[in-house]
C-alpha atoms as a PDB file:
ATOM      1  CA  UNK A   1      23.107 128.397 -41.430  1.00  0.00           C
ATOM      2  CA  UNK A   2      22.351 126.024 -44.515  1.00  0.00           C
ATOM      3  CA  UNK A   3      25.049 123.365 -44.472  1.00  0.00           C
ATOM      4  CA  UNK A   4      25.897 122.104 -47.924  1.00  0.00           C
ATOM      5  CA  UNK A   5      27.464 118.720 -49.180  1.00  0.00           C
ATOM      6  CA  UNK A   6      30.388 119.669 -49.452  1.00  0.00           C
ATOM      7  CA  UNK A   7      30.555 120.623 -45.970  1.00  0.00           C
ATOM      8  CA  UNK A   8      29.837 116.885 -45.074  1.00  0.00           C
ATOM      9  CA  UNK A   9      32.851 114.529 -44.291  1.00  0.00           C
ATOM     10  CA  UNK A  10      33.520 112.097 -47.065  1.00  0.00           C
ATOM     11  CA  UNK A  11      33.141 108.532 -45.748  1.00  0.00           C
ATOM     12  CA  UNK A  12      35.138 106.013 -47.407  1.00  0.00           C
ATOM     13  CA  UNK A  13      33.612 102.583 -48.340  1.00  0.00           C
ATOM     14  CA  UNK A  14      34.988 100.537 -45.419  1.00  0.00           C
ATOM     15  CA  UNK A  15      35.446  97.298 -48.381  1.00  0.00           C
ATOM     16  CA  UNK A  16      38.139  98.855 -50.264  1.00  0.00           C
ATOM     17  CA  UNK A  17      40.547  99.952 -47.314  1.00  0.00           C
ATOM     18  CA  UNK A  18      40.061  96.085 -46.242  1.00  0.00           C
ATOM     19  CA  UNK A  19      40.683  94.843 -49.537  1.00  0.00           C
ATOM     20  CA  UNK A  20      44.065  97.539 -49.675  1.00  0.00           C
ATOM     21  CA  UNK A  21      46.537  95.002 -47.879  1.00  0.00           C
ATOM     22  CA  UNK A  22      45.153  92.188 -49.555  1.00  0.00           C
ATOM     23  CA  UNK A  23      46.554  93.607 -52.674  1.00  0.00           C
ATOM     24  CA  UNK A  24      49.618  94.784 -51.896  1.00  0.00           C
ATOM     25  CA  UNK A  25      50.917  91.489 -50.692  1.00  0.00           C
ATOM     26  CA  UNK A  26      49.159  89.327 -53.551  1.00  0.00           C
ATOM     27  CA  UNK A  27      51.925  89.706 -56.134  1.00  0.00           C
ATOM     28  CA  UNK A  28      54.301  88.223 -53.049  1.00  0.00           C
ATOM     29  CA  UNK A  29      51.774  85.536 -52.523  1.00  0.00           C
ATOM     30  CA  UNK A  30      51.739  84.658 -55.809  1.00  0.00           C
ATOM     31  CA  UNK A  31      55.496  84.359 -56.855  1.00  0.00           C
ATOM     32  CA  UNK A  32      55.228  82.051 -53.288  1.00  0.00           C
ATOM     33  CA  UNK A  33      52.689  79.725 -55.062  1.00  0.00           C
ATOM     34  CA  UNK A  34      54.518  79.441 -58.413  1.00  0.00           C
ATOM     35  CA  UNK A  35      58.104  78.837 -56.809  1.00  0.00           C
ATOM     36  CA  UNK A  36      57.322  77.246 -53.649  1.00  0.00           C
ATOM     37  CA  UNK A  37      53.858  75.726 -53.376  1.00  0.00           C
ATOM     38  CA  UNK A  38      53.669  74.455 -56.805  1.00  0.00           C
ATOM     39  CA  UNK A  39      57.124  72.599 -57.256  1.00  0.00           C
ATOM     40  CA  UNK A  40      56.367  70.966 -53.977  1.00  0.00           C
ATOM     41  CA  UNK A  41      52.804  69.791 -55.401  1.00  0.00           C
ATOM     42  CA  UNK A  42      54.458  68.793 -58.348  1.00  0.00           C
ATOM     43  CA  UNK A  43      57.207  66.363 -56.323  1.00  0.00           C
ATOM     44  CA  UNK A  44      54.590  65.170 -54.292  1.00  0.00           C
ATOM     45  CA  UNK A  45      52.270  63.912 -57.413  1.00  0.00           C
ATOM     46  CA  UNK A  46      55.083  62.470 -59.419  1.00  0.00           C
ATOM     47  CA  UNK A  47      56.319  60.750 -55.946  1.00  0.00           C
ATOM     48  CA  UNK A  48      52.845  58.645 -56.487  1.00  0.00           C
ATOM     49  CA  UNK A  49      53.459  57.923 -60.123  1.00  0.00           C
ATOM     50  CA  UNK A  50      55.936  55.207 -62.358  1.00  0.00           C
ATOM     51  CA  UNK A  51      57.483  58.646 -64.845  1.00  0.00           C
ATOM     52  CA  UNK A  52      60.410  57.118 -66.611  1.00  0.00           C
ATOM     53  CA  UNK A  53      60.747  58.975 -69.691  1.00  0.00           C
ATOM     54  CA  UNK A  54      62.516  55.845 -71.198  1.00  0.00           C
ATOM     55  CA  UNK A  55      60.027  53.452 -70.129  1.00  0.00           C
ATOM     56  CA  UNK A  56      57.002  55.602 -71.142  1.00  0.00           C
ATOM     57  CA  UNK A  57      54.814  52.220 -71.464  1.00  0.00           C
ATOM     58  CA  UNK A  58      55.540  51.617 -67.472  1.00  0.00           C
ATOM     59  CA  UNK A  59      53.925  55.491 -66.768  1.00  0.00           C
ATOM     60  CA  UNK A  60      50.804  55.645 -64.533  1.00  0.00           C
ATOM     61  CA  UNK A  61      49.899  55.815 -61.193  1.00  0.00           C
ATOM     62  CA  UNK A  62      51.537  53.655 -58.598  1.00  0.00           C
ATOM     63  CA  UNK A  63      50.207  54.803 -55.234  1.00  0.00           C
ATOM     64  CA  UNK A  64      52.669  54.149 -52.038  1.00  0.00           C
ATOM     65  CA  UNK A  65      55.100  51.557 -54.813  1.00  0.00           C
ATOM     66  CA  UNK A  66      57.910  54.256 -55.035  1.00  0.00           C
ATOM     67  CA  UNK A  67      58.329  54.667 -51.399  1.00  0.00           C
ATOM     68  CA  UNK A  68      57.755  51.305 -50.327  1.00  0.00           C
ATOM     69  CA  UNK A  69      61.016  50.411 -52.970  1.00  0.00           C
ATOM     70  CA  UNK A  70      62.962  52.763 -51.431  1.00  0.00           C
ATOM     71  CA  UNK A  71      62.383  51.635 -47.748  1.00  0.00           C
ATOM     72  CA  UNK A  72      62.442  47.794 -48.403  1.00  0.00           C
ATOM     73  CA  UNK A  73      64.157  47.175 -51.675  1.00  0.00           C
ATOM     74  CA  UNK A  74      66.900  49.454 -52.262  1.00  0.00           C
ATOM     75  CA  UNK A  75      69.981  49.285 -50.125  1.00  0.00           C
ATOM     76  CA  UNK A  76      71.395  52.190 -51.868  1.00  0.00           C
ATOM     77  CA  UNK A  77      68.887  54.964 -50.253  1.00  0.00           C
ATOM     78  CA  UNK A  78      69.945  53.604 -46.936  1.00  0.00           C
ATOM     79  CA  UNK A  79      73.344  53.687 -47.760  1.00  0.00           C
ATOM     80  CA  UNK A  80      73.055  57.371 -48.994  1.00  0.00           C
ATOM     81  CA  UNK A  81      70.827  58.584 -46.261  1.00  0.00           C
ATOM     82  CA  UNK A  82      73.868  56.876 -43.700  1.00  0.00           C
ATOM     83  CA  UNK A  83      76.474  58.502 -45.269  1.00  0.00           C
ATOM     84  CA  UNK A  84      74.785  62.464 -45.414  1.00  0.00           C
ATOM     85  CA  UNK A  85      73.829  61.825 -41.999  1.00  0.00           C
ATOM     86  CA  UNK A  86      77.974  61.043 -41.209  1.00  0.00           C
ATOM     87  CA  UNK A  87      78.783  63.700 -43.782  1.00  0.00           C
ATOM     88  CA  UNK A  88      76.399  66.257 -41.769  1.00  0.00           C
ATOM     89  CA  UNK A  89      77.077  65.731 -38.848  1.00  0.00           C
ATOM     90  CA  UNK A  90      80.920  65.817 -39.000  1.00  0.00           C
ATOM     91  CA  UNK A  91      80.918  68.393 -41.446  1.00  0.00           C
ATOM     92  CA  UNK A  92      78.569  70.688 -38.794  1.00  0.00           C
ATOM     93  CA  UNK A  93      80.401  70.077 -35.882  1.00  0.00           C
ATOM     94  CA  UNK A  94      84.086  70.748 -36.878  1.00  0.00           C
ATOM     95  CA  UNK A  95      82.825  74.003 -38.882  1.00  0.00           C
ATOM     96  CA  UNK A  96      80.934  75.222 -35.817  1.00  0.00           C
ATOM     97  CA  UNK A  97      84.599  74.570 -33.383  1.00  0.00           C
ATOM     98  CA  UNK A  98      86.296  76.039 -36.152  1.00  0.00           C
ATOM     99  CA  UNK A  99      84.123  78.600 -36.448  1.00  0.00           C
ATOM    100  CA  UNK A 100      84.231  80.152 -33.135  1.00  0.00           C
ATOM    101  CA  UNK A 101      87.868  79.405 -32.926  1.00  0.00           C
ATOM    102  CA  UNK A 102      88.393  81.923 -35.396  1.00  0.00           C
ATOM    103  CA  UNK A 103      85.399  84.621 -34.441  1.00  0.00           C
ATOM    104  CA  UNK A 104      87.385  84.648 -30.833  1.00  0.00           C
ATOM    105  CA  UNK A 105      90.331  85.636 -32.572  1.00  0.00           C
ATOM    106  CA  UNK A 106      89.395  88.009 -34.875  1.00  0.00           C
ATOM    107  CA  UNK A 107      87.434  89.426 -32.845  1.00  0.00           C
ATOM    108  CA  UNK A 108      90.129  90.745 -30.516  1.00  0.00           C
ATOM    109  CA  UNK A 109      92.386  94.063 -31.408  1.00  0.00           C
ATOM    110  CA  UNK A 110      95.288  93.405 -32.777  1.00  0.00           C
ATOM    111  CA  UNK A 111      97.675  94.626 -35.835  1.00  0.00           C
ATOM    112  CA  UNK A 112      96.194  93.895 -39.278  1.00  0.00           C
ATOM    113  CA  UNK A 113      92.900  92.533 -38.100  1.00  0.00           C
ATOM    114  CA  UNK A 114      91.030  94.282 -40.743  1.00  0.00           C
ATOM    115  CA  UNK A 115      92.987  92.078 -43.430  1.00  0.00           C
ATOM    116  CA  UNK A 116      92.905  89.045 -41.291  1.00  0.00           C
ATOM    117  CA  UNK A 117      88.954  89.554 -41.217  1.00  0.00           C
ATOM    118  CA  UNK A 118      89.213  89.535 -44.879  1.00  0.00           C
ATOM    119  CA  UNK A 119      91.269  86.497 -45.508  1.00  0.00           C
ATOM    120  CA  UNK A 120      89.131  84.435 -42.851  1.00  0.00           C
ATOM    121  CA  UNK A 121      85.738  85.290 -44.793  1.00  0.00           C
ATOM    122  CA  UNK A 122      87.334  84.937 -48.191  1.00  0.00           C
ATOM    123  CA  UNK A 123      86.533  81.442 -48.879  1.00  0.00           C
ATOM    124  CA  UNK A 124      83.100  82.094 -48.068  1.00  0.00           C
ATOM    125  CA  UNK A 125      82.826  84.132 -51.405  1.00  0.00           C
ATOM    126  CA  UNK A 126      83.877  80.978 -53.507  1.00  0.00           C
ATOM    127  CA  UNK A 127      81.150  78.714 -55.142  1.00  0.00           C
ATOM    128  CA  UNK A 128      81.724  75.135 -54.781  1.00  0.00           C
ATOM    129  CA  UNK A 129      82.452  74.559 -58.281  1.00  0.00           C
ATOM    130  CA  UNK A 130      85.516  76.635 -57.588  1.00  0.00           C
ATOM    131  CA  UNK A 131      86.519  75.047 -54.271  1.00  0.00           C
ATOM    132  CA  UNK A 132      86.482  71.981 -56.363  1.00  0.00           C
ATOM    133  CA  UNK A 133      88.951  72.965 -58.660  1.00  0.00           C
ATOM    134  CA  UNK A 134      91.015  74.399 -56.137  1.00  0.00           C
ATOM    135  CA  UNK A 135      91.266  71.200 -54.032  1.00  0.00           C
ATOM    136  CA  UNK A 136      91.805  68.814 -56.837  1.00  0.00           C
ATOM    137  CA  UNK A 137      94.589  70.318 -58.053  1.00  0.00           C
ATOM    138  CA  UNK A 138      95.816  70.270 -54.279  1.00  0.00           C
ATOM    139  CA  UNK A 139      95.102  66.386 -53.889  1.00  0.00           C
ATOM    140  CA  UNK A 140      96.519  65.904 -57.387  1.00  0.00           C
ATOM    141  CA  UNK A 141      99.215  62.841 -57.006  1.00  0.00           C
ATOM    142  CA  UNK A 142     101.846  64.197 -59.386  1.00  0.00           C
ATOM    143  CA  UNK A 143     101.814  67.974 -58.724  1.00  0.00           C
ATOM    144  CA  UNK A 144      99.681  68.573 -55.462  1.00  0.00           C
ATOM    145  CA  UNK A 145     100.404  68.349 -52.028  1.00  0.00           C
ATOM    146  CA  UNK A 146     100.359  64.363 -52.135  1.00  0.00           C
ATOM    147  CA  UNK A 147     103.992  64.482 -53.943  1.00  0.00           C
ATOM    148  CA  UNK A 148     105.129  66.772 -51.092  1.00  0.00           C
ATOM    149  CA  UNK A 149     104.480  64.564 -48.266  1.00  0.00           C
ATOM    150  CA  UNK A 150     105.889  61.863 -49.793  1.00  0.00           C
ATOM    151  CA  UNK A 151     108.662  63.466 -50.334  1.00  0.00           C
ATOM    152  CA  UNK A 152     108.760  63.678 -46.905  1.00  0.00           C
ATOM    153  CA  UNK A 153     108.187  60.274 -45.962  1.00  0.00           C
ATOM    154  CA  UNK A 154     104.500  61.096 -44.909  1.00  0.00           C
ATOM    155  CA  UNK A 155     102.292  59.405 -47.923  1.00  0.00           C
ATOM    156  CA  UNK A 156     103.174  57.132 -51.187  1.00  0.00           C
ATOM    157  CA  UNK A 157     103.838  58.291 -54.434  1.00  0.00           C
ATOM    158  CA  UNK A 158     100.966  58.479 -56.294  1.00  0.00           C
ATOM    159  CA  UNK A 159      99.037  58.403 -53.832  1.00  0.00           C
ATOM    160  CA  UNK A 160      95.266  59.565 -54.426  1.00  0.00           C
ATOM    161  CA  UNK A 161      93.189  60.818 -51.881  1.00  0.00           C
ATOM    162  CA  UNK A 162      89.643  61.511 -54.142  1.00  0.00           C
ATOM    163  CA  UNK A 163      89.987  58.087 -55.512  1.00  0.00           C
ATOM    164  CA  UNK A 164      91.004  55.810 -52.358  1.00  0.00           C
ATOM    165  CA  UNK A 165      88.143  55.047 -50.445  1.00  0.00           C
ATOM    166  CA  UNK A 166      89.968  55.134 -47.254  1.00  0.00           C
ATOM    167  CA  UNK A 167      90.386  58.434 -47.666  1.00  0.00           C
ATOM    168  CA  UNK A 168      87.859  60.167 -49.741  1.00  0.00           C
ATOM    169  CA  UNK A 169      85.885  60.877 -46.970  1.00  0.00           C
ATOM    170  CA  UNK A 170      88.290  62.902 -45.165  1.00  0.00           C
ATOM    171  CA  UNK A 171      89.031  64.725 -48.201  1.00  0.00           C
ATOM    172  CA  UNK A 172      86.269  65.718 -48.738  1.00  0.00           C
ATOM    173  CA  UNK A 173      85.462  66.996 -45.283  1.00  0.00           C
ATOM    174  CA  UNK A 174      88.496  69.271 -45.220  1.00  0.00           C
ATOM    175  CA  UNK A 175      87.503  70.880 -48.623  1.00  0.00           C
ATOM    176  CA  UNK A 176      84.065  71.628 -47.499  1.00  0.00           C
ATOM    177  CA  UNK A 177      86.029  73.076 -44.252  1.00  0.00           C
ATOM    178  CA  UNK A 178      87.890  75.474 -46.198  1.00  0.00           C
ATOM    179  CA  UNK A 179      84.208  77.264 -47.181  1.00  0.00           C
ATOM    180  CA  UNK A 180      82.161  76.092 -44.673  1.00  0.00           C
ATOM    181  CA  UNK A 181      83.866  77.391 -41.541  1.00  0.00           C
ATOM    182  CA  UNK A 182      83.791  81.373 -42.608  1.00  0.00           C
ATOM    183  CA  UNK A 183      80.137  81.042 -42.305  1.00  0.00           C
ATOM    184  CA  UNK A 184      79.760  79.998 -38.629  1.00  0.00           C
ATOM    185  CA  UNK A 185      82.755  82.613 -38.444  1.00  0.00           C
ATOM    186  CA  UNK A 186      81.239  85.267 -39.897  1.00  0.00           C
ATOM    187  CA  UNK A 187      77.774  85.024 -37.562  1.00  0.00           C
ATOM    188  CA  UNK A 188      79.356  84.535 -34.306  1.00  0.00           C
ATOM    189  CA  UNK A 189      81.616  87.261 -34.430  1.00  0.00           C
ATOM    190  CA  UNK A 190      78.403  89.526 -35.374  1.00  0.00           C
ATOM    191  CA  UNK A 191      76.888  88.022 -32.161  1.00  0.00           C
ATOM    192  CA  UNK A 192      80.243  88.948 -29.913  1.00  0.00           C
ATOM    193  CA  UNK A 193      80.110  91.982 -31.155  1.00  0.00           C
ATOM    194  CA  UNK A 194      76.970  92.943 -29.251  1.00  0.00           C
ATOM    195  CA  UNK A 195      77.922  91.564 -26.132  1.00  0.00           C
ATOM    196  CA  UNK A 196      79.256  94.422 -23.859  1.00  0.00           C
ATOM    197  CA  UNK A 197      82.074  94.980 -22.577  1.00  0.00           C
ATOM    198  CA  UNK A 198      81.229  95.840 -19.466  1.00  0.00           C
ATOM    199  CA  UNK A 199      80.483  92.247 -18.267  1.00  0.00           C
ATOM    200  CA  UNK A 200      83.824  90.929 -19.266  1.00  0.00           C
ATOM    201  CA  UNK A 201      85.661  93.722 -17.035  1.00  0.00           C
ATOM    202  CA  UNK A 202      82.624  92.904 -14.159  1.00  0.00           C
ATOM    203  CA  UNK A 203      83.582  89.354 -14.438  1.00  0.00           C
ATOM    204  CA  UNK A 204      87.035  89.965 -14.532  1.00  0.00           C
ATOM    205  CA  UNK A 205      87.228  92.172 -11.207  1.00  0.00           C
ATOM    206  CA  UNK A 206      85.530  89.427  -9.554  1.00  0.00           C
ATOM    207  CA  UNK A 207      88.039  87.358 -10.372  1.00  0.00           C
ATOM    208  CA  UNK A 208      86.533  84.787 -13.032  1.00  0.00           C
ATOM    209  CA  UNK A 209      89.184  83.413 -15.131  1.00  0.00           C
ATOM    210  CA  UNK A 210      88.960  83.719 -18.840  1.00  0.00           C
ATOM    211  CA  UNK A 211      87.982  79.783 -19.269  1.00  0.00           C
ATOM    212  CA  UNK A 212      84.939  81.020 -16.742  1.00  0.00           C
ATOM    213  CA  UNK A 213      84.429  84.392 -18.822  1.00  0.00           C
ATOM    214  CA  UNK A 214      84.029  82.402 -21.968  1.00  0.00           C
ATOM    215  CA  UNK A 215      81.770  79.268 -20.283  1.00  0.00           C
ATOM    216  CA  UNK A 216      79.619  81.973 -18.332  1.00  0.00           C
ATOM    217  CA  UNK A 217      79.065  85.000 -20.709  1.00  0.00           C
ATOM    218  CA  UNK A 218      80.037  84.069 -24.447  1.00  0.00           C
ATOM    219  CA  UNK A 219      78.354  80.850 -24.780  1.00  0.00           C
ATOM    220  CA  UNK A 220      75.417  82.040 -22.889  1.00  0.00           C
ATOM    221  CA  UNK A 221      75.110  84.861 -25.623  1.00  0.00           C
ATOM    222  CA  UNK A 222      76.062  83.150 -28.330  1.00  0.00           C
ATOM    223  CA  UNK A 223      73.247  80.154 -27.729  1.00  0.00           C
ATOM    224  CA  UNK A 224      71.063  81.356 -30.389  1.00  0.00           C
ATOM    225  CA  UNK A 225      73.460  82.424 -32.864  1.00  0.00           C
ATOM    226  CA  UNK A 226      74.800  78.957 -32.446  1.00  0.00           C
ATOM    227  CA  UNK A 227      71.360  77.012 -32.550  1.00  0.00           C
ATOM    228  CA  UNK A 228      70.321  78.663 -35.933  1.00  0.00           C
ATOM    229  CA  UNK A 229      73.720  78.743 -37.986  1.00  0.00           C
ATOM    230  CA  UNK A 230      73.781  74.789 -37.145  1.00  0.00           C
ATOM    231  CA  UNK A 231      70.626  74.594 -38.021  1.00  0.00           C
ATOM    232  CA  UNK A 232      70.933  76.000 -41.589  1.00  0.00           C
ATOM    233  CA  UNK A 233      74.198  74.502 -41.866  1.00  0.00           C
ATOM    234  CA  UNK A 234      72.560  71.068 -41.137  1.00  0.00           C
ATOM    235  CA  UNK A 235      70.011  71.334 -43.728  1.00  0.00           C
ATOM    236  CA  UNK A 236      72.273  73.082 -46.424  1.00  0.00           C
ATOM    237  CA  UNK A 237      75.049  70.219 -45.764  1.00  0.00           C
ATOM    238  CA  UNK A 238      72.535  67.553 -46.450  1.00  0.00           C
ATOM    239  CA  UNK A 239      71.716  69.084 -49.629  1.00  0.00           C
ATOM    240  CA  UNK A 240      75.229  69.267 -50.503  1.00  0.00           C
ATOM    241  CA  UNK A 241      75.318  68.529 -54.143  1.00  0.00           C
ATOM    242  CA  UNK A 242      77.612  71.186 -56.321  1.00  0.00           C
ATOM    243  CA  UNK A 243      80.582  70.328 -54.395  1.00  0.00           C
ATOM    244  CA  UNK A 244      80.236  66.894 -53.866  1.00  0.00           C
ATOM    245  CA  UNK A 245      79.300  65.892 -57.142  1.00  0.00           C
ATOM    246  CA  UNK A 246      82.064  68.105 -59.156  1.00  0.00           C
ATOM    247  CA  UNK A 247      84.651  66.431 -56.242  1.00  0.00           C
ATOM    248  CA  UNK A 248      84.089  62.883 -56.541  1.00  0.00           C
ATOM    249  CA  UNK A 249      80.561  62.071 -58.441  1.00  0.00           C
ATOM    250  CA  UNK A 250      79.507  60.097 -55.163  1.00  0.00           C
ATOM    251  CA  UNK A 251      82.497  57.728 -55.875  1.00  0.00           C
ATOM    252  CA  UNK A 252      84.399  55.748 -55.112  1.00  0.00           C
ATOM    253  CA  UNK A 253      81.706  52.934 -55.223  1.00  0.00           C
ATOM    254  CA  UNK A 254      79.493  55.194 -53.630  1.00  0.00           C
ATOM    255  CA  UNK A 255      81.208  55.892 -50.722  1.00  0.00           C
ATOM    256  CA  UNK A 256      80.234  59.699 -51.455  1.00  0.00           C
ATOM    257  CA  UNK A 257      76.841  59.391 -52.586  1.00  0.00           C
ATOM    258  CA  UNK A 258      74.562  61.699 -49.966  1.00  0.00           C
ATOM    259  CA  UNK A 259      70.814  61.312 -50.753  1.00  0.00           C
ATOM    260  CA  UNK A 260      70.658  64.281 -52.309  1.00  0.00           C
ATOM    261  CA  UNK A 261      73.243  62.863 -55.155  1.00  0.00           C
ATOM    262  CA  UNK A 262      71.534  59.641 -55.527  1.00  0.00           C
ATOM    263  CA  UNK A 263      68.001  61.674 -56.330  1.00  0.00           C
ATOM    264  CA  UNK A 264      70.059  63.580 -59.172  1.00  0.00           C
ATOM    265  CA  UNK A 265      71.317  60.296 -60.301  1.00  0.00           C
ATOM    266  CA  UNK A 266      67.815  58.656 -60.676  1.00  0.00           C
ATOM    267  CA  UNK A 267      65.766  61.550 -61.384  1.00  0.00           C
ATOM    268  CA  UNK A 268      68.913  63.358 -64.458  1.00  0.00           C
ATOM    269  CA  UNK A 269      70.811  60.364 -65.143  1.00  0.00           C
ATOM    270  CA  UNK A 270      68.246  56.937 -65.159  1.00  0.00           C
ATOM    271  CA  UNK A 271      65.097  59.226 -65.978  1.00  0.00           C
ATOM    272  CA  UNK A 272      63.065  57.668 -63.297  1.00  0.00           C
ATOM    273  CA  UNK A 273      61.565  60.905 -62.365  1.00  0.00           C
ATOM    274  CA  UNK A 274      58.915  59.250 -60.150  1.00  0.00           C
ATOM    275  CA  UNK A 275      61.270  56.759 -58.003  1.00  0.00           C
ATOM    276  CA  UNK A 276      63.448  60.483 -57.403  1.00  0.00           C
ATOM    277  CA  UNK A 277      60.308  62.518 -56.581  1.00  0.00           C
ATOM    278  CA  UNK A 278      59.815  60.033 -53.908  1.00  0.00           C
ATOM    279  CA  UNK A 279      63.259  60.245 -53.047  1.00  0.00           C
ATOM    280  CA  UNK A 280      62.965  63.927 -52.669  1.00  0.00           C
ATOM    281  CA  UNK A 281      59.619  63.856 -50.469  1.00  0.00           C
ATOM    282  CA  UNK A 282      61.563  61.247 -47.861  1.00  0.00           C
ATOM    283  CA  UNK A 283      64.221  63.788 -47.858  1.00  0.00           C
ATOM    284  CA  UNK A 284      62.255  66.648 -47.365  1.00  0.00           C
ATOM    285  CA  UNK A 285      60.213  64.255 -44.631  1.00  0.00           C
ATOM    286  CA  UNK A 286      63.601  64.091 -43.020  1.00  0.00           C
ATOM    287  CA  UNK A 287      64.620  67.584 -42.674  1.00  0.00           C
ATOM    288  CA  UNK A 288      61.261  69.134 -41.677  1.00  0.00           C
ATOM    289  CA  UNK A 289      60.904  66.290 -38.897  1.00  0.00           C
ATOM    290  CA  UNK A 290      64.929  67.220 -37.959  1.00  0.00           C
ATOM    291  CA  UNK A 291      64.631  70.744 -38.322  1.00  0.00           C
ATOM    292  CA  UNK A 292      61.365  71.071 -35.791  1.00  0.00           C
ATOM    293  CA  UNK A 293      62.657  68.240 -33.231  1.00  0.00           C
ATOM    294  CA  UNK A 294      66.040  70.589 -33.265  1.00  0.00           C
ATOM    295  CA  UNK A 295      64.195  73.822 -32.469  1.00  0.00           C
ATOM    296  CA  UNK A 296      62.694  72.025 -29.796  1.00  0.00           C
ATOM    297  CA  UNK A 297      64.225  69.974 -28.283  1.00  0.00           C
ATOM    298  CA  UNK A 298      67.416  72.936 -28.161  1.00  0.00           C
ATOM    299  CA  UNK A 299      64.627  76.299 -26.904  1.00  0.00           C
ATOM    300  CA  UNK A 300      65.702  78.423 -29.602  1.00  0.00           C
ATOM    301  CA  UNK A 301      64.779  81.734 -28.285  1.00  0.00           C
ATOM    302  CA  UNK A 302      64.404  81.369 -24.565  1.00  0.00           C
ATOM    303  CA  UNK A 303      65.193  83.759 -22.555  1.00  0.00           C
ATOM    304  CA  UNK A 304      66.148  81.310 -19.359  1.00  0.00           C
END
C-alpha cells in the first residue's frame, strides 16, 4: 500500500509553539515597563541630579548630594518621616480594632443587617477629597460640631480643631477613621465568613467561653487576613496625600506634613525635582525594607 504525504502527520516547528506564550504576555510586559519600570528609572536618575526648573544654571549631576542633604542637613525630612511613622501607626492600629469590632457584629444575624452592612461599608466608597469636605464643615467653629460642645460646656467658642496644633492631629486621625475602618471591616468579615460553624458549636459543647472561642478560633483564622490588610494599610497610610493635604496642607507649622507631602511640596511647589526624587527613593527605601521585614518577621502564610 503506497502511503502518500498527506497520510504523514504534520509536525509543527517546535520554535513557534515556544515563542506562543512569549507573545501573549508581551503586551502585559510591556505596559509593566512603561508604567512601572520606567517611572521608577526615571526617580532614581533625577534622585542623582540638581533639576530645579527655576535654577536651570544649578542642573547637572550631583551624585549621592541630594541624599546626603536630606539625611544630614534638613530637619524637615526627619520631622516628616517622624510624624507618618506616628500618623501610620496610630492610624493602622485603631482602624484594624475598629475594624474587627464591627466585622464581629455584622457578621452575626440580626434584624436589618443587610442595611447595617451597607451603612458600615459606605464610607469606604467616598474619595478623600470628599471626606475632607465632609469633616471640615463638621470641625467648622461657627456651624460644626465645635459650637455644639461648647454649648455644652465641653470646648470654647471658636474653637478650631484643623488649625490648633494641639489638636490637629487627632482630627485628623478620626477623619481618616471614618474611611479607613470599612476597609479592615469589609476583609475580615469575608474571612469569618469561611470559618465554619461547626467549630464554634464543637468549642462551645466543650465548654469554651466565647472570650476563648474568639482567642482560639477567630484570631487563629483571621491571622492572615489581618497580616495583609495591615500591611497595605501601612503602606497606603504612609502615602496618604489627597486627604491630608485638602485637610490641613501639612499645617499647622508642619505638624501634618508626612513625607509623602513634603516630596509634593519640593518636587510641585519649590521645583526642586531632584532634591524630591531623592525624597521619593528614601521613601520607597523605607517601605520595601518595612514591607519585607513585616512579612517576615509576622509568617504570613504559615500553616503552624
Amino acid at each position: 500500500m503506497a502511503i502518500t504525504t498527506a497520510d504523514l502527520p504534520v509536525r509543527r516547528r517546535p520554535g513557534r509553539a515556544a515563542r506562543t506564550p512569549y507573545l501573549l504576555i508581551a503586551p502585559a510586559v510591556i505596559a509593566m515597563l512603561g508604567f512601572l519600570v520606567y517611572p521608577m528609572a526615571s526617580v532614581l536618575y533625577y534622585s542623582l541630579q540638581h533639576y530645579n526648573v527655576t535654577k536651570p544654571w544649578d542642573n547637572g549631576f550631583a551624585g549621592l548630594d541630594n541624599f546626603r542633604r536630606l539625611l544630614f542637613e534638613d530637619p524637615l525630612f526627619w520631622q516628616s518621616l517622624g510624624f507618618s511613622v506616628k500618623w501610620v501607626g496610630v492610624e493602622v492600629f485603631l482602624q484594624l480594632l475598629f475594624g474587627l469590632a464591627l466585622a464581629l457584629i455584622v457578621n452575626e444575624t440580626f434584624v436589618g443587617r443587610g442595611l447595617a452592612r451597607a451603612m458600615v461599608f459606605s464610607p469606604w466608597a467616598v474619595s478623600g477629597v470628599l471626606t475632607t469636605g465632609i469633616w471640615v464643615l463638621l470641625y467648622n467653629p461657627t456651624t460644626g460640631v465645635s459650637r455644639y460642645l461648647a454649648d455644652l460646656g465641653l470646648m470654647q467658642y471658636g474653637a478650631a480643631p484643623l488649625a490648633n496644633p494641639d489638636t490637629v492631629f487627632w482630627a485628623a486621625v478620626l477623619t481618616e477613621l471614618w474611611r479607613g475602618v470599612p476597609f479592615f471591616a469589609i476583609l475580615l468579615l469575608a474571612d469569618l465568613q469561611s470559618i465554619s460553624k461547626e467549630l464554634y458549636e464543637a468549642a462551645s459543647v466543650d465548654g469554651a467561653s466565647r472570650r476563648r472561642r474568639f482567642i482560639h478560633i477567630t484570631l487563629p483564622h483571621l491571622k492572615d487576613a489581618i497580616i495583609l490588610s495591615t500591611l497595605l494599610r501601612c503602606v497606603w497610610e504612609f502615602n496618604n496625600v489627597d486627604l491630608l493635604y485638602t485637610l490641613t496642607g501639612g499645617g499647622p507649622a508642619h505638624a501634618t506634613t508626612t513625607l509623602p507631602l513634603y516630596v509634593a511640596a519640593k518636587a510641585v511647589q519649590s521645583h526642586d525635582f531632584g532634591y524630591g526624587s531623592a525624597l521619593t527613593t528614601a521613601a520607597f527605601l523605607i517601605l520595601t525594607f518595612f514591607s519585607i521585614a513585616y512579612l517576615r518577621l509576622s509568617k504570613f502564610g504559615a500553616t503552624t
